[in-house]
N, C-alpha and C. Protein backbone atom coordinates (compact mmCIF):
# COMPACT_ATOMS: atom_id res chain seq x y z
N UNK A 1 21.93 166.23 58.96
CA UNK A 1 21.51 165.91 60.30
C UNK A 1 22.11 166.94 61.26
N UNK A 2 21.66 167.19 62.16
CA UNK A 2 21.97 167.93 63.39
C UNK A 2 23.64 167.82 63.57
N UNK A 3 24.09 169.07 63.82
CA UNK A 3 25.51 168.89 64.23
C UNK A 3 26.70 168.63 63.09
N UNK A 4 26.05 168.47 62.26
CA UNK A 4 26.64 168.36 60.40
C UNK A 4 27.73 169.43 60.33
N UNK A 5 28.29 169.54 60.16
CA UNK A 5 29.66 170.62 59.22
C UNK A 5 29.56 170.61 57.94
N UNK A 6 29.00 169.73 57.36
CA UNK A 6 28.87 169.38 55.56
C UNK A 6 27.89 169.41 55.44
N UNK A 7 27.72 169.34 53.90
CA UNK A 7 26.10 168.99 53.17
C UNK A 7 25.69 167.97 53.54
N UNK A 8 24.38 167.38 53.97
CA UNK A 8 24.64 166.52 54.22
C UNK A 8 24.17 165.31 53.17
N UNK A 9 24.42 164.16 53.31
CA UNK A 9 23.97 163.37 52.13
C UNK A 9 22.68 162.80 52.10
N UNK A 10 21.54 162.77 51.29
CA UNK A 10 20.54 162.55 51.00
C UNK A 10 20.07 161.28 51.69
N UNK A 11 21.18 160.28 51.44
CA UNK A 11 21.34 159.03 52.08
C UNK A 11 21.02 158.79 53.16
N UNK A 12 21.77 159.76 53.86
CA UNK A 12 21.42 159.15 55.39
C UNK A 12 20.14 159.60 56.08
N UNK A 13 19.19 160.58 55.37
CA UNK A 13 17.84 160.99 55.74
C UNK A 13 17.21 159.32 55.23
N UNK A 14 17.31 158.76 54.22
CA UNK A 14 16.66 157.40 53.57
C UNK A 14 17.21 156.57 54.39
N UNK A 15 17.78 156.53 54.99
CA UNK A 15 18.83 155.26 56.06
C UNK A 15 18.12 155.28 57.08
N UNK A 16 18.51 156.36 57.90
CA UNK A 16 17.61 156.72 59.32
C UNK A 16 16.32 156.23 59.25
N UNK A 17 15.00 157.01 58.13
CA UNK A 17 14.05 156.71 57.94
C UNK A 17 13.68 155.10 57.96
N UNK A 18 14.68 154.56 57.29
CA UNK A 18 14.14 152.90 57.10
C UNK A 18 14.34 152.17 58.25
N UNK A 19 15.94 152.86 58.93
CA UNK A 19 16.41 151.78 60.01
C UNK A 19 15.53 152.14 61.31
N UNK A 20 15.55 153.57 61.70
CA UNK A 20 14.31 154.03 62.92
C UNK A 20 13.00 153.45 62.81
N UNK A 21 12.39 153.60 61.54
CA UNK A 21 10.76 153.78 61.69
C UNK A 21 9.96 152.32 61.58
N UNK A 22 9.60 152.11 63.15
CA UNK A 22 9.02 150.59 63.04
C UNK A 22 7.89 150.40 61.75
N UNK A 23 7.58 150.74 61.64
CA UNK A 23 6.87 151.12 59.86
C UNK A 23 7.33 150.42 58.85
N UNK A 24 9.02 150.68 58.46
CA UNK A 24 9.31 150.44 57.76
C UNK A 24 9.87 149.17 57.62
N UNK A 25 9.86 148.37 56.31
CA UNK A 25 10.01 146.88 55.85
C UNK A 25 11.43 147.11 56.10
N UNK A 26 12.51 148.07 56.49
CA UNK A 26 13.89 147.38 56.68
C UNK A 26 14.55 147.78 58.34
N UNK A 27 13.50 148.29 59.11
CA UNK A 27 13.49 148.67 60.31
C UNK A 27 14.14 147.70 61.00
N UNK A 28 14.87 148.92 61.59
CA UNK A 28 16.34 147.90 62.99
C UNK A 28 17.13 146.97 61.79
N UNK A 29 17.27 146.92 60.83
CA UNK A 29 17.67 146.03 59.63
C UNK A 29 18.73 147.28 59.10
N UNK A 30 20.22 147.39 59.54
CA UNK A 30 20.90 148.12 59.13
C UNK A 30 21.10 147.91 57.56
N UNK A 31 21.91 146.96 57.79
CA UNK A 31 22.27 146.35 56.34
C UNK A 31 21.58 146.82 55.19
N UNK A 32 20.19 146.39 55.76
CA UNK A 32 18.92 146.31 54.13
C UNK A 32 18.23 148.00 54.23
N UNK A 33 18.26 148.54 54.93
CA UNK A 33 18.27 150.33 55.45
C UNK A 33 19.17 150.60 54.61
N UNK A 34 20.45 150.30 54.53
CA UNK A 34 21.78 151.30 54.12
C UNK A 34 21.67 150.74 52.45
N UNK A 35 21.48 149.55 51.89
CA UNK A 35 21.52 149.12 50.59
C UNK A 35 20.16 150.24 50.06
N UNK A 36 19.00 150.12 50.61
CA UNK A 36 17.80 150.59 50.03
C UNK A 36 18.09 152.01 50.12
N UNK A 37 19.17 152.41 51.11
CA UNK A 37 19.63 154.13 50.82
C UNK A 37 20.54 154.42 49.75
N UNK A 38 20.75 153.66 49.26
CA UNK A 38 22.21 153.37 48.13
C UNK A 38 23.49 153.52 48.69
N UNK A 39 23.71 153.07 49.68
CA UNK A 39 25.48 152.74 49.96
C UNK A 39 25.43 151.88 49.45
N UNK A 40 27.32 151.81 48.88
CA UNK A 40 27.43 150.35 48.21
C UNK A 40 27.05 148.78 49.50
N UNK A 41 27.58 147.69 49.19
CA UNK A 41 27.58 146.50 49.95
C UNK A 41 28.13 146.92 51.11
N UNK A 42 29.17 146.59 50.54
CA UNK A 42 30.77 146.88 51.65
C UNK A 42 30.53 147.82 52.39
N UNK A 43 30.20 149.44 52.42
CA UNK A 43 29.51 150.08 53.39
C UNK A 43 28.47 149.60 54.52
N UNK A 44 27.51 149.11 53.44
CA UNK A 44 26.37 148.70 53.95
C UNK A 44 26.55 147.92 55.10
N UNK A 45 27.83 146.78 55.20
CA UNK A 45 28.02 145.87 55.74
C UNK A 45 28.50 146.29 57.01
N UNK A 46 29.26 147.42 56.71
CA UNK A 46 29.89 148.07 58.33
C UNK A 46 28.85 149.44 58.52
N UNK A 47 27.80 149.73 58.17
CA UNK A 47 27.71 150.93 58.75
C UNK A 47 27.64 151.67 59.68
N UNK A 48 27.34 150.56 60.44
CA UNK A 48 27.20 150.89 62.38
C UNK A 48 28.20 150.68 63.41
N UNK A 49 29.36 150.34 61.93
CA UNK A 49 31.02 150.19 63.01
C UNK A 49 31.41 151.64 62.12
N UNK A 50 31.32 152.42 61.29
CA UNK A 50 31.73 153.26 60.59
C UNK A 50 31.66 154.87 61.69
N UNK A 51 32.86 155.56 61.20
CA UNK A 51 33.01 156.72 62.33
C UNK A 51 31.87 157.70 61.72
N UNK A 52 30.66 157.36 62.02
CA UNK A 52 29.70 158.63 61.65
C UNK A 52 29.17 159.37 62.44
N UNK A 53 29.10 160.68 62.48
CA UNK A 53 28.39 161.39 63.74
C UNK A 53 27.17 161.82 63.16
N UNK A 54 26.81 161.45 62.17
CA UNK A 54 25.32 161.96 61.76
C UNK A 54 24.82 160.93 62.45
N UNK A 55 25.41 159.48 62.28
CA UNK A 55 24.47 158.39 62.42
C UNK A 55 24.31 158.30 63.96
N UNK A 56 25.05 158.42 64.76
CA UNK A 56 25.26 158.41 66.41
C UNK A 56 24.76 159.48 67.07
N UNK A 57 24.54 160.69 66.49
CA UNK A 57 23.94 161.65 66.98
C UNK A 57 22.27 161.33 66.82
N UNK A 58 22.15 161.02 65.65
CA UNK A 58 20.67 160.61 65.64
C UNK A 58 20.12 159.73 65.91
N UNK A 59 21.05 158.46 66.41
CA UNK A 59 20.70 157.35 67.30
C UNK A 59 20.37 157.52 68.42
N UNK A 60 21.32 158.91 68.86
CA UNK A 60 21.30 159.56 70.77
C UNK A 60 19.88 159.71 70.40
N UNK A 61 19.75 160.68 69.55
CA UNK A 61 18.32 161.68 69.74
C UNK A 61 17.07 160.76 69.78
N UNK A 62 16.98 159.62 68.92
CA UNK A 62 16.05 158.42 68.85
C UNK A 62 15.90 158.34 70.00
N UNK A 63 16.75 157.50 70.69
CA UNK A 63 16.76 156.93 72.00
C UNK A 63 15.89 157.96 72.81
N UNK A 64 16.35 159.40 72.94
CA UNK A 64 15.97 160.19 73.47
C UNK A 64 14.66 160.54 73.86
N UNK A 65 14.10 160.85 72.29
CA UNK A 65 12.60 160.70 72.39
C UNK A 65 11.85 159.44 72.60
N UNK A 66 12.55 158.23 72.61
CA UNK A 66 12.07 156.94 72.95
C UNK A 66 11.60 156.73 74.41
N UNK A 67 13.00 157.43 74.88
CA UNK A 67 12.86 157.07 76.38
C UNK A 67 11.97 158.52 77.34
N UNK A 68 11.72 159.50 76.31
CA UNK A 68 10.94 161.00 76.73
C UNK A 68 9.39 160.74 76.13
N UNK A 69 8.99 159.95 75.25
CA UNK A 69 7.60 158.99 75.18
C UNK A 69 6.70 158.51 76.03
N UNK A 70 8.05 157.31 76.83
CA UNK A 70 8.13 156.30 77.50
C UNK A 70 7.49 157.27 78.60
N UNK A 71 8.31 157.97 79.15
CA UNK A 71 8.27 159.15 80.47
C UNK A 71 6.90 159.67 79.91
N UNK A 72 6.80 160.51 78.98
CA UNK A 72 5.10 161.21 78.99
C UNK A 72 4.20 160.20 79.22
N UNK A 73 4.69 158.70 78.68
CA UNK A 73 3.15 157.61 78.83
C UNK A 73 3.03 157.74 80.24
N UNK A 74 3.89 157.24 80.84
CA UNK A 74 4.11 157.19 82.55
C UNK A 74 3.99 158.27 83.40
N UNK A 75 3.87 159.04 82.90
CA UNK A 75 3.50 160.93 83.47
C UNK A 75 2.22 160.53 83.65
N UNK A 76 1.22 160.31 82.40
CA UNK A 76 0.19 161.00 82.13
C UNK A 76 -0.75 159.98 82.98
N UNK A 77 -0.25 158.24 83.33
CA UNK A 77 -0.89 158.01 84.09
C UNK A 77 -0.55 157.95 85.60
N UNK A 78 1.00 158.24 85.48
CA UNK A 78 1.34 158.36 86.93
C UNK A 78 0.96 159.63 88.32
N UNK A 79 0.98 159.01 89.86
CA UNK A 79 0.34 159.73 90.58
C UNK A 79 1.61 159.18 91.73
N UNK A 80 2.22 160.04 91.96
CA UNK A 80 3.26 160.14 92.98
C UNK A 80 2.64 160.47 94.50
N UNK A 81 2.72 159.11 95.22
CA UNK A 81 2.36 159.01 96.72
C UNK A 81 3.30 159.36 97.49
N UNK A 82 3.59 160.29 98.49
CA UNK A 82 4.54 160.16 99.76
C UNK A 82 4.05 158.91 100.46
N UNK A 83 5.01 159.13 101.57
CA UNK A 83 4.73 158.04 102.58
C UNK A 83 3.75 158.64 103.20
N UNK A 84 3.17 159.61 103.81
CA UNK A 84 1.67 159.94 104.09
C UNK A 84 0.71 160.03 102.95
N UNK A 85 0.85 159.43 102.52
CA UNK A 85 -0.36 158.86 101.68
C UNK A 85 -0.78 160.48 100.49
N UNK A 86 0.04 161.65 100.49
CA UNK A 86 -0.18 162.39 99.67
C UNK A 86 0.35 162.60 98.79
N UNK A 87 -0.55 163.39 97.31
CA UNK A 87 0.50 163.06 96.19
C UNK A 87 1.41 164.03 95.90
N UNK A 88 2.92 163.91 95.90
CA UNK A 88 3.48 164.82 95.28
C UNK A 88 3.99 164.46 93.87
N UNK A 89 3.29 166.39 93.40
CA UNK A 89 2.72 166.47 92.06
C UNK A 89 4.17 167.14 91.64
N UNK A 90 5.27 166.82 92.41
CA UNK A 90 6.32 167.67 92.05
C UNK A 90 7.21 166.58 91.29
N UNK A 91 7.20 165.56 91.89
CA UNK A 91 8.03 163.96 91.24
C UNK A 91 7.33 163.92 89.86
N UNK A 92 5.95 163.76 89.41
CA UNK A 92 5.40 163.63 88.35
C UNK A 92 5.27 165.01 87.68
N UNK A 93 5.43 166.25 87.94
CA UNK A 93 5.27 167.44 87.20
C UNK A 93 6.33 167.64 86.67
N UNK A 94 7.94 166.98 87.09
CA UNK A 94 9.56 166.94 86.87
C UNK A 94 9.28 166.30 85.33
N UNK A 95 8.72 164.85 85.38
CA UNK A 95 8.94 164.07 84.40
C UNK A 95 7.94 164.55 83.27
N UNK A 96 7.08 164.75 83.71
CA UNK A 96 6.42 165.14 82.89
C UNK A 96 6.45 166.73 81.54
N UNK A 97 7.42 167.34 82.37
CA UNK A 97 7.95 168.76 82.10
C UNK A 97 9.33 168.09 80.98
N UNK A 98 10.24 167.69 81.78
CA UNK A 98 10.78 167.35 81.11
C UNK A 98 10.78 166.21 79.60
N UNK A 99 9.87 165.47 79.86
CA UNK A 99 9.00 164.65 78.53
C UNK A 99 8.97 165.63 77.20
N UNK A 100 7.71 166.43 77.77
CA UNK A 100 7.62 167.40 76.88
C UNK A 100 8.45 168.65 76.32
N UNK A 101 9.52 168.85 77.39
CA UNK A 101 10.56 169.26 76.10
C UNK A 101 11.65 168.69 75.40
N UNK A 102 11.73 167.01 75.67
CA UNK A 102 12.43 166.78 74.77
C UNK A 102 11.48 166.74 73.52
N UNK A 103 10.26 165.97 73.56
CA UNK A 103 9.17 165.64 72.41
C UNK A 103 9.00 167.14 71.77
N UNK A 104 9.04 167.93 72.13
CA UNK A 104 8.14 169.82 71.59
C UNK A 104 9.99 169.81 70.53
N UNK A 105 10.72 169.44 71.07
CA UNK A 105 12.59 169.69 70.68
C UNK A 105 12.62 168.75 69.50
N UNK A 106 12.54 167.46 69.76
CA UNK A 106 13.21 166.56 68.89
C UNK A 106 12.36 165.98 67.64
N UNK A 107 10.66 166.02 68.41
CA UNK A 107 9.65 165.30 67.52
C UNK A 107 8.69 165.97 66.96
N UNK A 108 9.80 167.64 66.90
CA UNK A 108 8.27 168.54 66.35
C UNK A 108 7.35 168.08 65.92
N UNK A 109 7.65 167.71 64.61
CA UNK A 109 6.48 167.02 63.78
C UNK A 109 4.90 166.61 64.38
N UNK A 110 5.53 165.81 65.08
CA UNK A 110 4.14 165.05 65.77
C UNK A 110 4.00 166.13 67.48
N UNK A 111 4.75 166.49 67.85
CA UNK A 111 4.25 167.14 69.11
C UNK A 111 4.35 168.76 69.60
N UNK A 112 4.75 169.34 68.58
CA UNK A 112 5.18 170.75 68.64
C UNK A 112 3.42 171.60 68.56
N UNK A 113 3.60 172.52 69.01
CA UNK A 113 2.28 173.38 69.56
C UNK A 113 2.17 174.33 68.73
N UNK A 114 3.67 174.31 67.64
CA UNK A 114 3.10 175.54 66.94
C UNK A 114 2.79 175.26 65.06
N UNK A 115 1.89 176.14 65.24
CA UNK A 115 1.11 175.30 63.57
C UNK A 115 1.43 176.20 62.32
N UNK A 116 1.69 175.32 61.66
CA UNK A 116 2.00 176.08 60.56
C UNK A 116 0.92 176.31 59.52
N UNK A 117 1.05 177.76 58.77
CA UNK A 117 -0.19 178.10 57.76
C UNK A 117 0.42 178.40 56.54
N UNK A 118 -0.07 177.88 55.91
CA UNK A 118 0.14 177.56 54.26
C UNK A 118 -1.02 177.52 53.22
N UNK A 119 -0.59 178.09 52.20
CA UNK A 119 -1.79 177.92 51.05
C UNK A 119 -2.06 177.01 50.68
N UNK A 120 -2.98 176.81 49.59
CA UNK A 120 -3.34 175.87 48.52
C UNK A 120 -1.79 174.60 48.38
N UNK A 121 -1.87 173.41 48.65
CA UNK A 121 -1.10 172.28 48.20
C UNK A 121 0.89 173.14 48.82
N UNK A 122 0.54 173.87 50.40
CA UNK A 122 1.32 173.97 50.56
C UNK A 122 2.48 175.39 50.05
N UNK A 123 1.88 175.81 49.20
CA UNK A 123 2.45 177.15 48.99
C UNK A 123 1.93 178.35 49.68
N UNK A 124 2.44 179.53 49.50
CA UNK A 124 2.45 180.51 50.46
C UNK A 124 1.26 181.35 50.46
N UNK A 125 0.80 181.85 51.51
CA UNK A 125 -0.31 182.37 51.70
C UNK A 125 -0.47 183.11 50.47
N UNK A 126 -1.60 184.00 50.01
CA UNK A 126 -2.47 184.97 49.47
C UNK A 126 -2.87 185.47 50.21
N UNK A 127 -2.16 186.97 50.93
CA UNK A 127 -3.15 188.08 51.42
C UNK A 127 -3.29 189.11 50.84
N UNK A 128 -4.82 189.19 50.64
CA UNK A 128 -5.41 190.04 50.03
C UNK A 128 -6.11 191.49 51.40
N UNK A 129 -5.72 192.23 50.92
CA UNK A 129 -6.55 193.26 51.94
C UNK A 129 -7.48 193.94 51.32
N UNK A 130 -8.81 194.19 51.99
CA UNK A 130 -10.00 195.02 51.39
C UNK A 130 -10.03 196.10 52.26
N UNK A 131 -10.03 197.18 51.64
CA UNK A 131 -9.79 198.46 52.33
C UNK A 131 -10.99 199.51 51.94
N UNK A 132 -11.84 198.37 52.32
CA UNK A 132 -13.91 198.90 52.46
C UNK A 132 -13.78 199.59 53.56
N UNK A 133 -12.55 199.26 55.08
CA UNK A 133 -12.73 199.01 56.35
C UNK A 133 -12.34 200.59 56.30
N UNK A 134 -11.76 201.24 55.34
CA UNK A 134 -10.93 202.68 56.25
C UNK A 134 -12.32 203.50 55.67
N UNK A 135 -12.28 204.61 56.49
CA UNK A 135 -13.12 205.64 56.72
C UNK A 135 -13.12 206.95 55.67
């Protein structure tokens, strides 16, 4: 995870995944998250009193894009009135700016602009050059 000094353990990518993703059958369910990641019980039982900075850093960042979501939903339909009745596009262009770089930062995956190209099932291109073109 982000901010790691160590390898990090396999575990806590399977932890995060279960306990974050409303998706998942052990979501917000620490306990049954941390068993289905393979910590023992006894771990399992404290993991969210346990001194982890993988786990708290990626709780910040959750939150983060939770609450930078929240802000793009409310951007995209919001329209900022002065008191003379005009809109400033500067209150909603703030939030909206800022939305999108936490989401482009934290949630590449789903919101990043830049695309990736890959071969066949994910392996690396084949370029072939035909050199009909030189003179």
């Amino acid at each position: 995870m982000a901010g790691n000094q160590h390898t990090p353990d396999p575990r806590q990518a399977i932890f995060l995944a279960g306990y974050l993703d409303p998706k998942s059958e052990t979501f917000s369910n620490a306990l049954q998250s941390a068993l289905k990641a393979g910590y023992s019980q006894e771990y399992s039982e404290s993991i969210l009193n346990q001194d982890t900075n993988w786990l708290s850093e990626s709780l910040r960042d959750e939150e983060l894009v939770s609450r930078a979501e929240k802000a793009l939903s409310e951007a995209l339909g919001y329209i900022t009135v002065n008191e003379e009745g005009r809109v400033d596009s500067g209150a909603g262009r703030l939030k909206l700016d800022a939305a999108k770089l936490v989401l482009k930062g934290m949630k590449k995956e789903k919101y990043s602009e830049r695309t990736e190209l890959t071969g066949e099932n994910g392996k690396a291109l084949n370029i072939t050059f035909d050199n009909s073109f030189k003179k």
